[in-house]
Protein backbone atom coordinates (compact mmCIF):
# COMPACT_ATOMS: atom_id res chain seq x y z
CA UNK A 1 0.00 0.00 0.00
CA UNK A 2 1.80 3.35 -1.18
CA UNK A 3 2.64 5.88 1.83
CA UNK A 4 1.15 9.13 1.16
CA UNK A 5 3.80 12.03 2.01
CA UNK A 6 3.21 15.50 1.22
CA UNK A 7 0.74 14.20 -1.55
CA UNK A 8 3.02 12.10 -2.94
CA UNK A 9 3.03 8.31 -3.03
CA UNK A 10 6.01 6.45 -2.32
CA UNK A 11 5.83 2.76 -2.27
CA UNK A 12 8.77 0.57 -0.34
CA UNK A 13 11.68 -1.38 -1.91
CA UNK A 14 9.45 -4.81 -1.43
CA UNK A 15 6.43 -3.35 -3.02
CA UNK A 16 8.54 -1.49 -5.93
CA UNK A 17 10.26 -4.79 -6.67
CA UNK A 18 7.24 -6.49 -7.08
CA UNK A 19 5.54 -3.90 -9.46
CA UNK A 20 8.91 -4.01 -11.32
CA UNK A 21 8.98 -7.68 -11.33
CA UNK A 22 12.12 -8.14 -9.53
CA UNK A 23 13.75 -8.58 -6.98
CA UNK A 24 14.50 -6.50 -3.45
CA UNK A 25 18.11 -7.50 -3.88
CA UNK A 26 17.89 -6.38 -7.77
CA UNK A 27 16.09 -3.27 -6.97
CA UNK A 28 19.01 -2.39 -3.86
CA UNK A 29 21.71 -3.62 -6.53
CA UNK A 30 20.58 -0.67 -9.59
CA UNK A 31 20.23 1.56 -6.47
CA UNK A 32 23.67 1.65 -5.78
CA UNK A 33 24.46 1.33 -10.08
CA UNK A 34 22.15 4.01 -10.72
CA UNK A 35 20.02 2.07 -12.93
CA UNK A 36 17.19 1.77 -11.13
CA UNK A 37 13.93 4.43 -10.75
CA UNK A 38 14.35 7.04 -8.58
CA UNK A 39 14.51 6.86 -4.50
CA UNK A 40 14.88 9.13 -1.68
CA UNK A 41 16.11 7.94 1.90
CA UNK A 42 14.48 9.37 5.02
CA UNK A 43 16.70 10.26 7.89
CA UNK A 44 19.42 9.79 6.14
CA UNK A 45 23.25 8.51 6.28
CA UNK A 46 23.47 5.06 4.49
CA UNK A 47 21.08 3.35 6.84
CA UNK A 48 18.04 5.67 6.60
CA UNK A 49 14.37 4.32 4.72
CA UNK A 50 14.29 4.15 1.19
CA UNK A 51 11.44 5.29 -0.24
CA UNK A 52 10.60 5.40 -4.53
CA UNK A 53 8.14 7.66 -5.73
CA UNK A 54 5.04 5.96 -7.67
CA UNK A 55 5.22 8.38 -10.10
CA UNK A 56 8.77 7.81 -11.03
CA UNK A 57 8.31 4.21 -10.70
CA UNK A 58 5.77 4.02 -13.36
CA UNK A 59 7.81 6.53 -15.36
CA UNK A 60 10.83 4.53 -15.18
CA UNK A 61 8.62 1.50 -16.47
CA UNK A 62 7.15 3.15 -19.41
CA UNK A 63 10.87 4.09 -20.21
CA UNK A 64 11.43 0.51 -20.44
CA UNK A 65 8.52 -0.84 -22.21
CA UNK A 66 8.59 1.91 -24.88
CA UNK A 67 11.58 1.07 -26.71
CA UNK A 68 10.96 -2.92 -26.28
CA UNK A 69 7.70 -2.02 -28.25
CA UNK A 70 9.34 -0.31 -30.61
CA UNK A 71 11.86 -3.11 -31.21
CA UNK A 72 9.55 -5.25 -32.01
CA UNK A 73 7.99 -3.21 -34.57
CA UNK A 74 10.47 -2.15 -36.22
CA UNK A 75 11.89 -6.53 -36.34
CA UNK A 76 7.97 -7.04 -37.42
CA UNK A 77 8.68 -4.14 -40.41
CA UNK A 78 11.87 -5.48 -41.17
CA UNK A 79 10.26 -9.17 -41.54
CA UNK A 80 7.12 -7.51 -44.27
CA UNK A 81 9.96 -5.87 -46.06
CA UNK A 82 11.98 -9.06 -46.45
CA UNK A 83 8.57 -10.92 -47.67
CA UNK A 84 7.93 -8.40 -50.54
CA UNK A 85 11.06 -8.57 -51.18
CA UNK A 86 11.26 -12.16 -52.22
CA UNK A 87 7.93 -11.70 -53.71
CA UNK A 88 8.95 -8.93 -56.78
CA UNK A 89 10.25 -10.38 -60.09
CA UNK A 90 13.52 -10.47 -60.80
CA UNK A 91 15.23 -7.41 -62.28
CA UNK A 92 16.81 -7.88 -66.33
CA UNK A 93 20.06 -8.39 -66.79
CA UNK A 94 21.51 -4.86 -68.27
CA UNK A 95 22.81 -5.97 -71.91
CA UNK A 96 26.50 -5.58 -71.93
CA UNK A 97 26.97 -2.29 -74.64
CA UNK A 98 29.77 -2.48 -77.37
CA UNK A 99 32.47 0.24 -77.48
C-alpha cells in the first residue's frame, strides 16, 4: 500500500520490486548502479528508509517498455519488407553495350 507524504506516493523497496517484477536484492543492486527508478532515503546517512516515488516508478517502467515495443515493430517491419522482397520479379540483366 503506497505511503502518502506531502501528496506524494512512495511505495517501499518490497512493493517497488514487485511492481517491477524483480527482486529486493535487484532493486538495492541498480540503487547503488544508478540504474534503477528514482529513490529518496528518510533520515538519512546510508542506513536511513528508502522510499521510490510511484510516479517515477511508473515513469521509469514506461521508459522501459517503450523502446521494447518499438523493437519489435520495427523486427515485425523489417520481416514484411523481407517478404515483398522475395515476392517482386527479378530485375533484367543490363545488356552488356559495345564500345
Amino acid at each position: 500500500m503506497p505511503r502518502n507524504i506531502q501528496g506524494r506516493a512512495y511505495l517501499s523497496p518490497a512493493e517497488t520490486a514487485e511492481a517491477i517484477g524483480c527482486s529486493v536484492r535487484t532493486l538495492g543492486n541498480w540503487r547503488l548502479d544508478g540504474s534503477g527508478p528514482a529513490f529518496m532515503r528518510l533520515y538519512g546517512g546510508p542506513r536511513g528508509r528508502v522510499l521510490y516515488d510511484l510516479e517515477a516508478v511508473e515513469l521509469w517502467i514506461a521508459a522501459r517498455i517503450a523502446p521494447a515495443r518499438i523493437a519489435e515493430k520495427m523486427k515485425a517491419d523489417r520481416a514484411k519488407v523481407k517478404a515483398a522482397r522475395g515476392s517482386l520479379p527479378a530485375l533484367p540483366e543490363k545488356a552488356e553495350e559495345s564500345v
